[in-house]
Protein backbone atom coordinates (compact mmCIF):
# COMPACT_ATOMS: atom_id res chain seq x y z
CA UNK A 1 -3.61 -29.67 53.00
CA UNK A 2 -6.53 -29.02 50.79
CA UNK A 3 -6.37 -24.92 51.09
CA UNK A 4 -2.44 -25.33 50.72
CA UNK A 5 -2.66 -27.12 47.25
CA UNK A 6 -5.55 -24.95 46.28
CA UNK A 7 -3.00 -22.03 47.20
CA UNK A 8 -0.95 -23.08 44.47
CA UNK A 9 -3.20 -23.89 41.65
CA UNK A 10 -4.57 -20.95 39.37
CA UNK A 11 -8.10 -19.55 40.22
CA UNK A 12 -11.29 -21.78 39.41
CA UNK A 13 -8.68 -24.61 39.18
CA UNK A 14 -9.57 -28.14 41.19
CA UNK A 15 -7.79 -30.89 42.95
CA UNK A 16 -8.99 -34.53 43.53
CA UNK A 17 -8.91 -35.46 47.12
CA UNK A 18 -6.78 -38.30 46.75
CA UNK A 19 -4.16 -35.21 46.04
CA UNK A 20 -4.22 -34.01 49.42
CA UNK A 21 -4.18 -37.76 50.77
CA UNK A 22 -1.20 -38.09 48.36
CA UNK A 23 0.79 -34.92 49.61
CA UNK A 24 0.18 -35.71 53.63
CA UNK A 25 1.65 -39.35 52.80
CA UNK A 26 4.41 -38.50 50.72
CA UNK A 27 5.29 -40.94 48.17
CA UNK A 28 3.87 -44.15 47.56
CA UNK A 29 0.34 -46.25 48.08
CA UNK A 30 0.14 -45.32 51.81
CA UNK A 31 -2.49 -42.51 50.46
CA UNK A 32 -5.20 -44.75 49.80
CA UNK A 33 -6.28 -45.29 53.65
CA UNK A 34 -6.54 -40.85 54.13
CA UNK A 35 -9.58 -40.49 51.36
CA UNK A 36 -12.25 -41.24 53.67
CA UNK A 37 -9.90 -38.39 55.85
CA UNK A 38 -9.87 -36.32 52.85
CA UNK A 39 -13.97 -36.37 51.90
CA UNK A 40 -14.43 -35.21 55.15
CA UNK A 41 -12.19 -32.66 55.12
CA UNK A 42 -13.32 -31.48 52.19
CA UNK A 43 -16.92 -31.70 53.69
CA UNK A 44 -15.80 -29.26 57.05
CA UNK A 45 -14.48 -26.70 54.27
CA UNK A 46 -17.64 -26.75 52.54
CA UNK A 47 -19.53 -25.99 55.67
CA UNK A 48 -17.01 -23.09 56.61
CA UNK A 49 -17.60 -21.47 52.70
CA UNK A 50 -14.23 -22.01 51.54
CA UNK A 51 -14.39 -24.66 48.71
CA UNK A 52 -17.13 -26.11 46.62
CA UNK A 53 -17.15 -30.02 45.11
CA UNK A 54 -17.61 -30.32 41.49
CA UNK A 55 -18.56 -33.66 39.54
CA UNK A 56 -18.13 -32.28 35.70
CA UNK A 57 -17.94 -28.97 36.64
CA UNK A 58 -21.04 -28.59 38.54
CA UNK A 59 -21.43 -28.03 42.02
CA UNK A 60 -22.59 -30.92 43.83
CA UNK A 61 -23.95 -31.88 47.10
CA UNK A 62 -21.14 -34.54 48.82
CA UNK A 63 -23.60 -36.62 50.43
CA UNK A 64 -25.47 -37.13 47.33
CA UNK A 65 -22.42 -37.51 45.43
CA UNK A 66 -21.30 -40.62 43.40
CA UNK A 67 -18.15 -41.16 41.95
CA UNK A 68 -15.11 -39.23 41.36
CA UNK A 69 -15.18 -35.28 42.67
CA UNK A 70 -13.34 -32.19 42.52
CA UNK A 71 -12.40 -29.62 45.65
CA UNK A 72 -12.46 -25.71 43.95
CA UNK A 73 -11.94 -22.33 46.20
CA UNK A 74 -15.38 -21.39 46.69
C-alpha cells in the first residue's frame, strides 16, 4: 500500500504511515491498530532501496527515530 500511494503522489512528495494504515482499513478509526504494521513495512522497503523516512525533511534512521515520520520514493 505504501508504493501504491507513493505511485500517486508527485516526485519527492511523502506520505505518513498512518495513510497507508488508513487506505488498507477503509474508513473510520479501525487504522490505528495497522501503524505498528505500517513502520515495519516501511522498514522492509527501506532495506530493499525503495523509500527513505524523513523527520523534517531529513533522512532518518527508523530505529533511532522519534516522533512523527515521513515515507518518500528513495
Amino acid at each position: 500500500m505504501i508504493l501504491e500511494l507513493l505511485s500517486h503522489r508527485r516526485a519527492g512528495a511523502t506520505i505518513c504511515p498512518s495513510d497507508a494504515a488508513r487506505a488498507v482499513t477503509g474508513s473510520g478509526n479501525d487504522w490505528r491498530p495497522l501503524m505498528d504494521e505500517a513502520r515495519s513495512a516501511a522498514a522492509e522497503l527501506v532495506e530493499t532501496g525503495e523509500v527513505v523516512i524523513t523527520q523534517h525533511g531529513e533522512v532518518v534512521d527508523l530505529d533511532t527515530a522519534r516522533g512523527p515520520i515521513r515515507i518518500r520514493r528513495a
